[in-house]
C-alpha atoms as a PDB file:
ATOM      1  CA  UNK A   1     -14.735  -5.744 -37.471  1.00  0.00           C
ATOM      2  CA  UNK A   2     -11.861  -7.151 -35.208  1.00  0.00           C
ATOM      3  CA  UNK A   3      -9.531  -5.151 -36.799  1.00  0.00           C
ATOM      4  CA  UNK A   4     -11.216  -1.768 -36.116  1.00  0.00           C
ATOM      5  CA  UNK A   5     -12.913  -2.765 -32.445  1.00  0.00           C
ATOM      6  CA  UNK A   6      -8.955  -4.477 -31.328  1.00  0.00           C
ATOM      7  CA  UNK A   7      -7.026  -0.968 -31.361  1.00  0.00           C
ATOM      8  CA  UNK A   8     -10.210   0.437 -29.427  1.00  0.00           C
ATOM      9  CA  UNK A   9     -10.205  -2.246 -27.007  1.00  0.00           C
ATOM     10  CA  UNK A  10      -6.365  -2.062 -26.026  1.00  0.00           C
ATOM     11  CA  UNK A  11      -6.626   1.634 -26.020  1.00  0.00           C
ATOM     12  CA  UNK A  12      -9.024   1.421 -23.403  1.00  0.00           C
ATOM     13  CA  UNK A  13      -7.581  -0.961 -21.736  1.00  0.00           C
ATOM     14  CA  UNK A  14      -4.367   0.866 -21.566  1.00  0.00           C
ATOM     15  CA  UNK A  15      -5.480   3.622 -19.969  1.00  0.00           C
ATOM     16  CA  UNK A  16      -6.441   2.158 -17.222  1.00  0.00           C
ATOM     17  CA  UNK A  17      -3.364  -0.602 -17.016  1.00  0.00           C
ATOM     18  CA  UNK A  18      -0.035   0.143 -15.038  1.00  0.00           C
ATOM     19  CA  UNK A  19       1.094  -3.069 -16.943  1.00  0.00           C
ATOM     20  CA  UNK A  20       3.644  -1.021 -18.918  1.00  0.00           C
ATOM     21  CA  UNK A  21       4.935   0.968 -15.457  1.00  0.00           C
ATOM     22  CA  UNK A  22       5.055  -2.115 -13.265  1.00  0.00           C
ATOM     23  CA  UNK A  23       7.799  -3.015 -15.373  1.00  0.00           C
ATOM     24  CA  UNK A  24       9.922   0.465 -16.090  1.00  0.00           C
ATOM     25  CA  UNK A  25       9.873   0.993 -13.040  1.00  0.00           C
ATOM     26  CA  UNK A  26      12.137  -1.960 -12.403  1.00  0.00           C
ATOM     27  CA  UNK A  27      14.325  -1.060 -15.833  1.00  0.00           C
ATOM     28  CA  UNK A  28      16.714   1.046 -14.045  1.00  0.00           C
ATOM     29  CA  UNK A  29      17.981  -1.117 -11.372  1.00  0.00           C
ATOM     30  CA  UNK A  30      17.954  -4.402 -14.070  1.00  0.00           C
ATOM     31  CA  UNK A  31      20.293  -2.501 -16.289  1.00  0.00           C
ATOM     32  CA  UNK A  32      22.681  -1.834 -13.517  1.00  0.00           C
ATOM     33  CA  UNK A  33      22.237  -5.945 -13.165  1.00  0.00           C
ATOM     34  CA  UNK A  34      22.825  -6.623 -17.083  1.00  0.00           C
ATOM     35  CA  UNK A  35      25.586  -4.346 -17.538  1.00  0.00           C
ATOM     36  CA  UNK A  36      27.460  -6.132 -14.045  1.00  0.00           C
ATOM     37  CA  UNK A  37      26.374  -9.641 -15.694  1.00  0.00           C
ATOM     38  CA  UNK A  38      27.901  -8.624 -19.383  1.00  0.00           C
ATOM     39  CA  UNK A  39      31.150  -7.977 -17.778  1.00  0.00           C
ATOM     40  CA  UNK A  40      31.009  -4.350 -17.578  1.00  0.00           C
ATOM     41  CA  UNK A  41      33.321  -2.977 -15.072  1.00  0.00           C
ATOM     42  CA  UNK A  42      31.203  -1.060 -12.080  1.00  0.00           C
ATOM     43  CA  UNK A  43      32.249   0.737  -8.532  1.00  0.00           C
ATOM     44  CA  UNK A  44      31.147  -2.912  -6.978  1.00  0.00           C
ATOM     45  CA  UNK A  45      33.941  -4.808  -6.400  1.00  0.00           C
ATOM     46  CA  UNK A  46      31.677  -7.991  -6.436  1.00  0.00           C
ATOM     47  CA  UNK A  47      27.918  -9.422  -6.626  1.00  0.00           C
ATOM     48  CA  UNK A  48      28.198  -9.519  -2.566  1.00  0.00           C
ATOM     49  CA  UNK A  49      29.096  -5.756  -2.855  1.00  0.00           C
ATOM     50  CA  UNK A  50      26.573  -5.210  -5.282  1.00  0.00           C
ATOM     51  CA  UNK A  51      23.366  -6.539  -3.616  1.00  0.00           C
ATOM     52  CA  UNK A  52      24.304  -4.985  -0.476  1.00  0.00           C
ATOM     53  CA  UNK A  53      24.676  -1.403  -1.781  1.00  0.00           C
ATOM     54  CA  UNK A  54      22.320  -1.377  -4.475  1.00  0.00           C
ATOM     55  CA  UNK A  55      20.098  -4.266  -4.448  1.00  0.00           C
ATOM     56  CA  UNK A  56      20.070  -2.834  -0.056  1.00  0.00           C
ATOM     57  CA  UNK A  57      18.983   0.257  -1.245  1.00  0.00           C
ATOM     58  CA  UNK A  58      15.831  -1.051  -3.599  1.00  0.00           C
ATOM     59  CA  UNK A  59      14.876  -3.104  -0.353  1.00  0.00           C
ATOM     60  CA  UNK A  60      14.788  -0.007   1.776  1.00  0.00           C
ATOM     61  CA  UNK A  61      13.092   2.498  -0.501  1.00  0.00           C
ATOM     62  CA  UNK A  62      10.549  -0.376  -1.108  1.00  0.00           C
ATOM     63  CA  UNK A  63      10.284  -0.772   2.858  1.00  0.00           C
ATOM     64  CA  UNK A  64       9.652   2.961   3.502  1.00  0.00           C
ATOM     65  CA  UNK A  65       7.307   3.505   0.756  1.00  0.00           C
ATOM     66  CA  UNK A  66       5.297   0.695   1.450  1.00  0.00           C
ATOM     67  CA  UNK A  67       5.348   1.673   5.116  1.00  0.00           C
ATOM     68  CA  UNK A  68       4.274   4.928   4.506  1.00  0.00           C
ATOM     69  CA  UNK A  69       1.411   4.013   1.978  1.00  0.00           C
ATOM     70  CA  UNK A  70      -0.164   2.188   4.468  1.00  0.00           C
ATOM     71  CA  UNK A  71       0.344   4.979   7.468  1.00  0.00           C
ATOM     72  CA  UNK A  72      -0.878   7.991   5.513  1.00  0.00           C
ATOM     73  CA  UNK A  73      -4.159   7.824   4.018  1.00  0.00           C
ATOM     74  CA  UNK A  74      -4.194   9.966   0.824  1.00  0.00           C
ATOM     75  CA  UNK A  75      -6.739   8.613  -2.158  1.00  0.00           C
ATOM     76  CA  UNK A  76      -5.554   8.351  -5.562  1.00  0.00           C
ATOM     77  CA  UNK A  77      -6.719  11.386  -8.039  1.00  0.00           C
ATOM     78  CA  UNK A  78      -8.457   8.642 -10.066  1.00  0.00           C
ATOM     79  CA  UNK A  79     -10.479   7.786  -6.332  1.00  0.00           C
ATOM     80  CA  UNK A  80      -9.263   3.469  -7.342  1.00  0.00           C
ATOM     81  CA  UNK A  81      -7.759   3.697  -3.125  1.00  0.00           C
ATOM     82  CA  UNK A  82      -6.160   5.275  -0.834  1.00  0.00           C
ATOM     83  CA  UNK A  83      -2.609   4.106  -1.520  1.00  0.00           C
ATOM     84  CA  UNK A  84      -1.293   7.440  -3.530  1.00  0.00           C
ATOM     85  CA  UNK A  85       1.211   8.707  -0.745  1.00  0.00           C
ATOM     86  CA  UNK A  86       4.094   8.282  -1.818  1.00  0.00           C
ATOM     87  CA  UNK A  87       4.628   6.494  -5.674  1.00  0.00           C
ATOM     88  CA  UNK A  88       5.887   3.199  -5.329  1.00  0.00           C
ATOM     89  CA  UNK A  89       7.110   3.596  -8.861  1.00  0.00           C
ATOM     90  CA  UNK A  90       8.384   6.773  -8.616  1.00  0.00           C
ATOM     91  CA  UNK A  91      10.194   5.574  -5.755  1.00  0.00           C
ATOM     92  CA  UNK A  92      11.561   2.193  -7.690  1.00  0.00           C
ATOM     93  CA  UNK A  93      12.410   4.060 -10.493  1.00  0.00           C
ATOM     94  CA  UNK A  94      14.680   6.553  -8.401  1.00  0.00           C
ATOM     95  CA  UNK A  95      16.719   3.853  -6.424  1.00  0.00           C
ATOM     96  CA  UNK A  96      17.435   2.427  -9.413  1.00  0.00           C
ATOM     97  CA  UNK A  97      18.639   5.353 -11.485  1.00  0.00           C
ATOM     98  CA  UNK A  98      20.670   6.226  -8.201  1.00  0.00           C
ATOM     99  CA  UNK A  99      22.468   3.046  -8.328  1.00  0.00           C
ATOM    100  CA  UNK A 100      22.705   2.994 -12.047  1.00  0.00           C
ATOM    101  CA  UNK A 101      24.514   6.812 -11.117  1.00  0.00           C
ATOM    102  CA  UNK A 102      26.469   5.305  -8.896  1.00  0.00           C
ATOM    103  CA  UNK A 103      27.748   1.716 -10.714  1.00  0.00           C
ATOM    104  CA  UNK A 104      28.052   3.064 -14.823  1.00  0.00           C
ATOM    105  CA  UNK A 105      28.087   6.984 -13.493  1.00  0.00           C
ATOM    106  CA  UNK A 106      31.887   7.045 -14.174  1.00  0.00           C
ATOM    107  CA  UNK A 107      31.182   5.318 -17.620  1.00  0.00           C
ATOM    108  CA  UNK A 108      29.619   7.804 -19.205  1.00  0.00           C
ATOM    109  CA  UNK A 109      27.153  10.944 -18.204  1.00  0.00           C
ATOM    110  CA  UNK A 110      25.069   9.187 -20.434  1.00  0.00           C
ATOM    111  CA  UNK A 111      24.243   6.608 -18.395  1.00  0.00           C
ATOM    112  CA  UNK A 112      23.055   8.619 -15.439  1.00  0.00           C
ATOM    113  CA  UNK A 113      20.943  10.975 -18.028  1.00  0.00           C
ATOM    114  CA  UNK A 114      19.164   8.051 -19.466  1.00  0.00           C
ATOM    115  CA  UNK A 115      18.425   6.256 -16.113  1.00  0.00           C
ATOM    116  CA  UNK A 116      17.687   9.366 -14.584  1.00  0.00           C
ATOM    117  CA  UNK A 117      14.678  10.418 -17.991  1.00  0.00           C
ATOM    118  CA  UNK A 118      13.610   7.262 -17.501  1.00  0.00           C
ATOM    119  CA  UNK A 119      12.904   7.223 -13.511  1.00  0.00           C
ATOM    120  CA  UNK A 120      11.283  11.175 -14.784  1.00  0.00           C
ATOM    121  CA  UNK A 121       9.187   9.739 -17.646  1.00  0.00           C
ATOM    122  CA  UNK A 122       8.076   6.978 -15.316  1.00  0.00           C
ATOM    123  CA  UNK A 123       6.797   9.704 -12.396  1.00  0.00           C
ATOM    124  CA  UNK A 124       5.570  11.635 -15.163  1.00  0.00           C
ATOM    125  CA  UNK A 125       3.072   8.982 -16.448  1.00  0.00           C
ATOM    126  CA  UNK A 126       1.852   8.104 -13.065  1.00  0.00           C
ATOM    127  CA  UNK A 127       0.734  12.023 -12.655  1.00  0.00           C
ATOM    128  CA  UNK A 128      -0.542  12.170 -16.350  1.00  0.00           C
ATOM    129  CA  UNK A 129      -2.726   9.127 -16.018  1.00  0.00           C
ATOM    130  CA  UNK A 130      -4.187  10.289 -12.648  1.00  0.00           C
ATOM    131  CA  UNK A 131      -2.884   7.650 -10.842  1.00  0.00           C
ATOM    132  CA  UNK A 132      -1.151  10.086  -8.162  1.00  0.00           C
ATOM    133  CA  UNK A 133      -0.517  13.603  -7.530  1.00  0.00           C
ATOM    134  CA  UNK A 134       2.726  15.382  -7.974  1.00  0.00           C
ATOM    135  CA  UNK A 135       4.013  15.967  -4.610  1.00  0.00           C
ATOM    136  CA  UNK A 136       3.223  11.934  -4.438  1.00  0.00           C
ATOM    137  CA  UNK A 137       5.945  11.346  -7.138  1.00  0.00           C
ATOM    138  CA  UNK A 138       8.387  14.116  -5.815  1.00  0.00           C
ATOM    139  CA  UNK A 139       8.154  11.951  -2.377  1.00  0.00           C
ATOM    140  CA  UNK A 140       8.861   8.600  -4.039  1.00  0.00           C
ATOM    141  CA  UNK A 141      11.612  10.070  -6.354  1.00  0.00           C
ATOM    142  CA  UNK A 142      13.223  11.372  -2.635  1.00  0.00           C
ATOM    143  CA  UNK A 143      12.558   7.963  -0.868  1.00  0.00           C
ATOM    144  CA  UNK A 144      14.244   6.184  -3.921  1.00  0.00           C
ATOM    145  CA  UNK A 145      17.190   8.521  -4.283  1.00  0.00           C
ATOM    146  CA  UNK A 146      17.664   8.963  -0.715  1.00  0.00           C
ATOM    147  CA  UNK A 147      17.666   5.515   0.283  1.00  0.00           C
ATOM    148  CA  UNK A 148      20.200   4.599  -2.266  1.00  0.00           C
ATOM    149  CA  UNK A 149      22.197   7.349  -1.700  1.00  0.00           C
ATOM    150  CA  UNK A 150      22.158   6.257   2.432  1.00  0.00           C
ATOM    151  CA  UNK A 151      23.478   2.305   1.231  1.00  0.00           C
ATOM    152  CA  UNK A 152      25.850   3.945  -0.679  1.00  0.00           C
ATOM    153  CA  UNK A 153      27.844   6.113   2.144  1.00  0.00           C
ATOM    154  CA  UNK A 154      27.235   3.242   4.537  1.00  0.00           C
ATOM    155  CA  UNK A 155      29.294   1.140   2.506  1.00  0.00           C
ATOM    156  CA  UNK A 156      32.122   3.695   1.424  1.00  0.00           C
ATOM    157  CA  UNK A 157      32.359   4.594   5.411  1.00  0.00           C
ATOM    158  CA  UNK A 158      32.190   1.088   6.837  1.00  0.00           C
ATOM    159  CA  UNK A 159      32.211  -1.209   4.826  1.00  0.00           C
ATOM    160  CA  UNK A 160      35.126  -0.353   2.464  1.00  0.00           C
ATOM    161  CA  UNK A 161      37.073   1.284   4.859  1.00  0.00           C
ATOM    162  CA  UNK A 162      37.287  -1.605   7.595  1.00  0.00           C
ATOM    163  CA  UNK A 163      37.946  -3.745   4.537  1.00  0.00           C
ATOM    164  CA  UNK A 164      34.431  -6.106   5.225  1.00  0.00           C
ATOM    165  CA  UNK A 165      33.735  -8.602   2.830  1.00  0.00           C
ATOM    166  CA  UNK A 166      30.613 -10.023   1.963  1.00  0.00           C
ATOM    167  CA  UNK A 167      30.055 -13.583   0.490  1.00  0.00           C
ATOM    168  CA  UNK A 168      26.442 -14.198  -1.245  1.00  0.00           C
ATOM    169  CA  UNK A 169      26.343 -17.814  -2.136  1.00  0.00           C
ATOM    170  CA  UNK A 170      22.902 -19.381  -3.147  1.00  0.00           C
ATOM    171  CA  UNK A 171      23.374 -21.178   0.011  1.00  0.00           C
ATOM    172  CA  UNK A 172      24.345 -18.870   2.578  1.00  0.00           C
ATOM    173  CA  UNK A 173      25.537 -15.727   3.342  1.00  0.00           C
ATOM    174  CA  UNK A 174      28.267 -14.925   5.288  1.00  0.00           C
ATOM    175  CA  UNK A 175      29.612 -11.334   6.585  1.00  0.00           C
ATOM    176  CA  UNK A 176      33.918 -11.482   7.282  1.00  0.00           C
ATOM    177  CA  UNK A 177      35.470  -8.153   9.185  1.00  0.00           C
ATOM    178  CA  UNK A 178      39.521  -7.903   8.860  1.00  0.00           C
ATOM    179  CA  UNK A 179      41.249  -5.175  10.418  1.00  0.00           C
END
């Protein structure tokens, strides 16, 4: 009897989790983490460099999503709130495939592809499982990609070029401008 009333029971239970998208969401931008912490050679020139473009750019898209989910008032196809505009995971998803783009792009195409399908497949399921609409996916994918994108050029213009360096220690953090 458990055997045959189990499957049932995590079926159900499935299609009404976002267990499994809470966390892909987050798979782009922790690759572009394990690849940096197994040595592999990215644009950043060091973990400073890193958090501020990339890990600046998840903060952001985060910020603005979560800004705007609480300013516009748009329920959820499956009617659970009123928290659909725009997809937090969508927009997770993006920033992360944008920084994966950006950090491994050179590596490989391959790279960007697969962190690109995924950050699709992710905005994909949210739509298919009725937990938002598509233009609330196409608006998180933008958010994501955009804000990335904006941490990106801020650093190439003025941060690189004016030679700034940043220092993360667990302790402090401390911002040094040499011209």
């Amino acid at each position: 009897m458990v055997l045959i009333v189990l499957p049932v029971r995590l079926t159900a239970q499935q299609a009404h989790s976002d267990a499994l998208d809470d966390i892909v969401q987050h798979v782009p931008m922790a690759s572009v983490v394990v690849l940096r912490a197994c040595g592999t050679e990215g644009r950043a020139a060091s973990w400073g460099e890193l958090a501020m473009t990339a890990g600046a750019g998840y903060v952001l898209a985060a910020a603005a999503t979560y800004g705007l989910k609480h300013v516009v008032d748009e329920r959820r196809p499956d009617h659970s709130d009123h928290r659909a505009f725009p997809s937090g995971h969508a927009t997770m998803a993006f920033a992360g495939a944008a920084a994966l783009r950006h950090e491994y792009g050179h590596l490989s195409p391959w790279v960007s592809i697969g962190g690109y399908a995924l950050a699709t497949l992710t905005a994909a399921d949210r739509v298919r499982r009725d937990r938002h609409y598509v233009h609330d996916v196409l608006a998180g994918a933008a958010i994501g990609t955009a804000a990335t994108e904006l941490t990106y050029y801020i650093n190439k213009r003025f941060v690189r070029a004016r030679k700034t360096e940043i220092i993360v220690a667990p302790q402090a953090m401390s911002l040094v401008v040499r011209f």
